[in-house]
N, C-alpha and C. Protein backbone atom coordinates (compact mmCIF):
# COMPACT_ATOMS: atom_id res chain seq x y z
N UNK A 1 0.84 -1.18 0.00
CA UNK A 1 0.00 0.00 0.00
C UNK A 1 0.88 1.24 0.00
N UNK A 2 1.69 1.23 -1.25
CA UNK A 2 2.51 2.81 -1.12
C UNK A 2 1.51 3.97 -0.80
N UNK A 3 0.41 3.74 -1.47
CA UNK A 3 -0.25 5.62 -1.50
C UNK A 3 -1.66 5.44 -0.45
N UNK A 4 -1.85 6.12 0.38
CA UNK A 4 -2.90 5.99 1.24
C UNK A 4 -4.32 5.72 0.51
N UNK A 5 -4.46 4.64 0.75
CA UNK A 5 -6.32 4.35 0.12
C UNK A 5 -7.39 4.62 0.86
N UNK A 6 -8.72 4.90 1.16
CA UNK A 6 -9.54 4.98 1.69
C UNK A 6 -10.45 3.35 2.20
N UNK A 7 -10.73 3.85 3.08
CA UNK A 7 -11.23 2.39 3.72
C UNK A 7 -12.03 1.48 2.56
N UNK A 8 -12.89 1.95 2.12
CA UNK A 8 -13.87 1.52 0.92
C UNK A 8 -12.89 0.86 -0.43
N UNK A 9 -11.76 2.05 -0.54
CA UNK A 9 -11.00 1.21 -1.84
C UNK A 9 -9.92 0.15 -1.23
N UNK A 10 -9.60 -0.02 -0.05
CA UNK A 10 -9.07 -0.94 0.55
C UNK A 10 -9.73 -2.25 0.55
N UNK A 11 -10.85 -1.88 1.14
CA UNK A 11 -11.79 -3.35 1.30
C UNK A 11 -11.97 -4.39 0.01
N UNK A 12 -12.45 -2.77 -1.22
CA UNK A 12 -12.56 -3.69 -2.33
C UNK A 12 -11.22 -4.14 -3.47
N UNK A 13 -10.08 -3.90 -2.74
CA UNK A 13 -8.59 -4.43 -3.57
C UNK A 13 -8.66 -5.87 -2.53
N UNK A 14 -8.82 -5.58 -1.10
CA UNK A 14 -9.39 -6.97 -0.30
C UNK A 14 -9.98 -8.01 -1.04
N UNK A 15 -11.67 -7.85 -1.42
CA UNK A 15 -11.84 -8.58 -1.50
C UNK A 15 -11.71 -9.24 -3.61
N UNK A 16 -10.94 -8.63 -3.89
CA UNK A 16 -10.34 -8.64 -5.03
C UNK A 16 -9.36 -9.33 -4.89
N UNK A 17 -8.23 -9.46 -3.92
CA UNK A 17 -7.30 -10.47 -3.75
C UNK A 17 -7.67 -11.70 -3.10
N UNK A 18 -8.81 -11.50 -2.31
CA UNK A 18 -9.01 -12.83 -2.18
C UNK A 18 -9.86 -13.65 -3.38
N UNK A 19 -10.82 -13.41 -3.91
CA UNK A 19 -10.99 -14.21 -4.99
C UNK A 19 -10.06 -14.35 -6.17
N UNK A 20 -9.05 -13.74 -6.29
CA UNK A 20 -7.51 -14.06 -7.39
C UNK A 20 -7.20 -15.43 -6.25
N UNK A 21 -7.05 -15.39 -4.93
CA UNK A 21 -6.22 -16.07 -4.31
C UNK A 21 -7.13 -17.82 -3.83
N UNK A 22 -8.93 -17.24 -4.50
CA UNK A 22 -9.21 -18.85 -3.94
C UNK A 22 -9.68 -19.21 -5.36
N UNK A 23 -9.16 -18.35 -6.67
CA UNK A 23 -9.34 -19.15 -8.06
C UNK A 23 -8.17 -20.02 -8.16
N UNK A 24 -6.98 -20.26 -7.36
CA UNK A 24 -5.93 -20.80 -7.35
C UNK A 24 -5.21 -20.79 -8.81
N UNK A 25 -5.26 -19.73 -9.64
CA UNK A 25 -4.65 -19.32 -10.66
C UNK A 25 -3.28 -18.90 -11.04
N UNK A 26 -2.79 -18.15 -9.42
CA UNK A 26 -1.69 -17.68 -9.51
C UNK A 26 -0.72 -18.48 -9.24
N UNK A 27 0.54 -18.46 -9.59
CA UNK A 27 1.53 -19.16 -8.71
C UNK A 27 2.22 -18.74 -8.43
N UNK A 28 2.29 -19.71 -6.98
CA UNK A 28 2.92 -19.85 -6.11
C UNK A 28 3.51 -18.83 -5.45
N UNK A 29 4.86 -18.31 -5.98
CA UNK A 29 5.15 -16.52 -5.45
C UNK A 29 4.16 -15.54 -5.86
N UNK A 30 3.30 -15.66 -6.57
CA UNK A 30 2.55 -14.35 -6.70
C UNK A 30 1.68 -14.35 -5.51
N UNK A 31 0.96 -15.48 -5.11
CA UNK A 31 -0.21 -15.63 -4.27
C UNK A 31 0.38 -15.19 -2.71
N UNK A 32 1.91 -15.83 -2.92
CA UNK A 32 2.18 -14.97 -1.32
C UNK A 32 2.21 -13.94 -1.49
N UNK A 33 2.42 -13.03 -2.49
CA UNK A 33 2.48 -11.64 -2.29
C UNK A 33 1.39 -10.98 -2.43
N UNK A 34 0.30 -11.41 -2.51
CA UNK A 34 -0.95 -11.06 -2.93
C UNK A 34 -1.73 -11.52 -1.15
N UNK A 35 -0.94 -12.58 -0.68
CA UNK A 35 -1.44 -12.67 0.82
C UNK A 35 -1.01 -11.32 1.58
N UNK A 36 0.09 -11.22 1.45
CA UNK A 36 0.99 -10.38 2.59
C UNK A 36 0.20 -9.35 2.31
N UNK A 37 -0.14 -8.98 0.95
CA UNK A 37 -0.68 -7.45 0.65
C UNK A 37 -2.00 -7.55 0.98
N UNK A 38 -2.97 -8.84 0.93
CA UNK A 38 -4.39 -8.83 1.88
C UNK A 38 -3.59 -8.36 3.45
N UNK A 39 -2.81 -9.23 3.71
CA UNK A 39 -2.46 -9.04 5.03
C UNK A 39 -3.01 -7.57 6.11
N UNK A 40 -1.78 -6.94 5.18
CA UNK A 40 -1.89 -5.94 5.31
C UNK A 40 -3.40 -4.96 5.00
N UNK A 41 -3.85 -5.21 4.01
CA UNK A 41 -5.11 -4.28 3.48
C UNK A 41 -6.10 -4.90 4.93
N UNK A 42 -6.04 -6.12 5.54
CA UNK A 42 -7.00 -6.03 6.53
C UNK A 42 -6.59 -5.60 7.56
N UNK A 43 -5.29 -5.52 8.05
CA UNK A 43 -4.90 -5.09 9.41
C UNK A 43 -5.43 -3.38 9.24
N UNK A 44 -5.02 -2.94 8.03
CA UNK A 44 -5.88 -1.17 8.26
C UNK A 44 -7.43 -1.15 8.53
N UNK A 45 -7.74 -2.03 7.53
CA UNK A 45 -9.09 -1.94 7.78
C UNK A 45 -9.58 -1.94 8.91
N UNK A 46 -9.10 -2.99 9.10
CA UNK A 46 -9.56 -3.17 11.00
C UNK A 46 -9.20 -2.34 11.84
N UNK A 47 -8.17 -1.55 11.76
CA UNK A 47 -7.52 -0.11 12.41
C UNK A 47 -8.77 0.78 12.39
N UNK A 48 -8.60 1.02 11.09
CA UNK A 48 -9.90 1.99 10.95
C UNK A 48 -11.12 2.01 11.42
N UNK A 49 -11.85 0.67 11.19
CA UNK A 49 -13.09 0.15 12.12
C UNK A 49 -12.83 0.43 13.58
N UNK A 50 -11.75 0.53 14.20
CA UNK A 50 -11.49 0.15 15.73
C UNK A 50 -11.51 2.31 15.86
N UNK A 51 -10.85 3.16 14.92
CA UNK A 51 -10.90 4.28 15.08
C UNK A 51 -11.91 4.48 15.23
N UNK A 52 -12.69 4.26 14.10
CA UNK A 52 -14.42 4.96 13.88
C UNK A 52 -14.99 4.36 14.84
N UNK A 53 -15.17 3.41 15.47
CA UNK A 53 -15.95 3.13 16.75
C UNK A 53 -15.70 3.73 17.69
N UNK A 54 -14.33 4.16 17.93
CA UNK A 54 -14.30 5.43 19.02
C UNK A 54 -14.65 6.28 18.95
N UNK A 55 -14.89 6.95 17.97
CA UNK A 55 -15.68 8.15 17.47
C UNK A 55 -16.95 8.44 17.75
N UNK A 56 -17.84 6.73 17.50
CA UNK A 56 -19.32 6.68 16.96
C UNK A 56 -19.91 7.22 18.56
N UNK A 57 -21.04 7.83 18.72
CA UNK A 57 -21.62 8.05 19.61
C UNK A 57 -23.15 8.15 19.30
N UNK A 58 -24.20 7.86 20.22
CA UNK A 58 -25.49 7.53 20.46
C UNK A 58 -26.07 9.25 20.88
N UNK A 59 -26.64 9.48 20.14
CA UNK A 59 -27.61 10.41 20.79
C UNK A 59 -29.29 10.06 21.39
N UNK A 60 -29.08 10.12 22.71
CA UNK A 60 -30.68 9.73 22.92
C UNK A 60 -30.94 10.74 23.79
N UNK A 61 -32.12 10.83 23.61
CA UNK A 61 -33.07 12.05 24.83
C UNK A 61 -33.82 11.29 25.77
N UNK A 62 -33.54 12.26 26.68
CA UNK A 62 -33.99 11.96 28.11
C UNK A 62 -35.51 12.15 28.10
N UNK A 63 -35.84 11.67 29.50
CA UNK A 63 -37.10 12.07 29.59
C UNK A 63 -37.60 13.73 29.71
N UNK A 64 -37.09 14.73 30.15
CA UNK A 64 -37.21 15.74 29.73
C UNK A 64 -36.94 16.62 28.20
N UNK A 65 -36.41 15.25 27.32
CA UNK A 65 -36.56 16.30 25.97
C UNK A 65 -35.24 16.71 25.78
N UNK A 66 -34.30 16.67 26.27
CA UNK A 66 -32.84 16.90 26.55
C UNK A 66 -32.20 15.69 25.57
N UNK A 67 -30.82 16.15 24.84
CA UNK A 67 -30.40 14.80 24.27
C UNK A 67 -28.82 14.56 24.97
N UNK A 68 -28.62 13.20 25.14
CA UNK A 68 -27.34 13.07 25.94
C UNK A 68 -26.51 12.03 25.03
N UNK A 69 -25.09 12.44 25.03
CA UNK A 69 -24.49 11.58 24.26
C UNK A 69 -23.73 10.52 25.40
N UNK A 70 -24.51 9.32 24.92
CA UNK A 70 -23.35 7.88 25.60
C UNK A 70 -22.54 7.43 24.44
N UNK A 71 -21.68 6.81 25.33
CA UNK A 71 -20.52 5.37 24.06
C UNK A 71 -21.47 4.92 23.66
N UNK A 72 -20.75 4.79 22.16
CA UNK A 72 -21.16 3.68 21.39
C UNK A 72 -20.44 2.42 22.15
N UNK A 73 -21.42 1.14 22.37
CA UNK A 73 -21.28 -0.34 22.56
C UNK A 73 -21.38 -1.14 22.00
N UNK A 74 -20.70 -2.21 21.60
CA UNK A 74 -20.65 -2.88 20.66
C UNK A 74 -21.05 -3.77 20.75
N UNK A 75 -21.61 -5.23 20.37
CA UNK A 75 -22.25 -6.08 21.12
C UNK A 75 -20.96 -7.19 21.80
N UNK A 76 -19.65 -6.85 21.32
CA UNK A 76 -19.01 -7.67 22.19
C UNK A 76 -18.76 -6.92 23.42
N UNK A 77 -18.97 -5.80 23.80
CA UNK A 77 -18.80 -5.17 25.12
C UNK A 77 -20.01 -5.34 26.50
């Protein structure tokens, strides 16, 4: 990943290497390098997901009409 991609064009060079990689077309050295570079394209992704969830926040209103922001929870929390 020399040039910074956006999460969306990451995902879909993702899931672009993985179907090159389960047509079993390539060989042999190409497919590892086509792993390492999924490798990598998911470890950001998942960076990014883990950023934006810190971010995400709930707005709900109270019983007076008031709105209060809680954490976002995830269902593994």
């Amino acid at each position: 990943m020399a040039t910074q991609k956006t999460f969306e064009q990451s995902m879909k060079l993702l899931e672009q290497i993985v179907e090159q990689l389960e047509s079993s077309e390539l060989p042999l050295e190409k497919a590892l390098k086509k792993f390492e570079e999924g490798i990598k394209l998911s470890k950001y992704c998942s960076e990014k997901l883990d950023e934006i969830e810190k971010k995400v926040t709930i707005l709900l209103q109270d019983q007076d009409g008031n709105y209060i922001e809680t954490p976002f929870m995830s269902e593994n929390d």
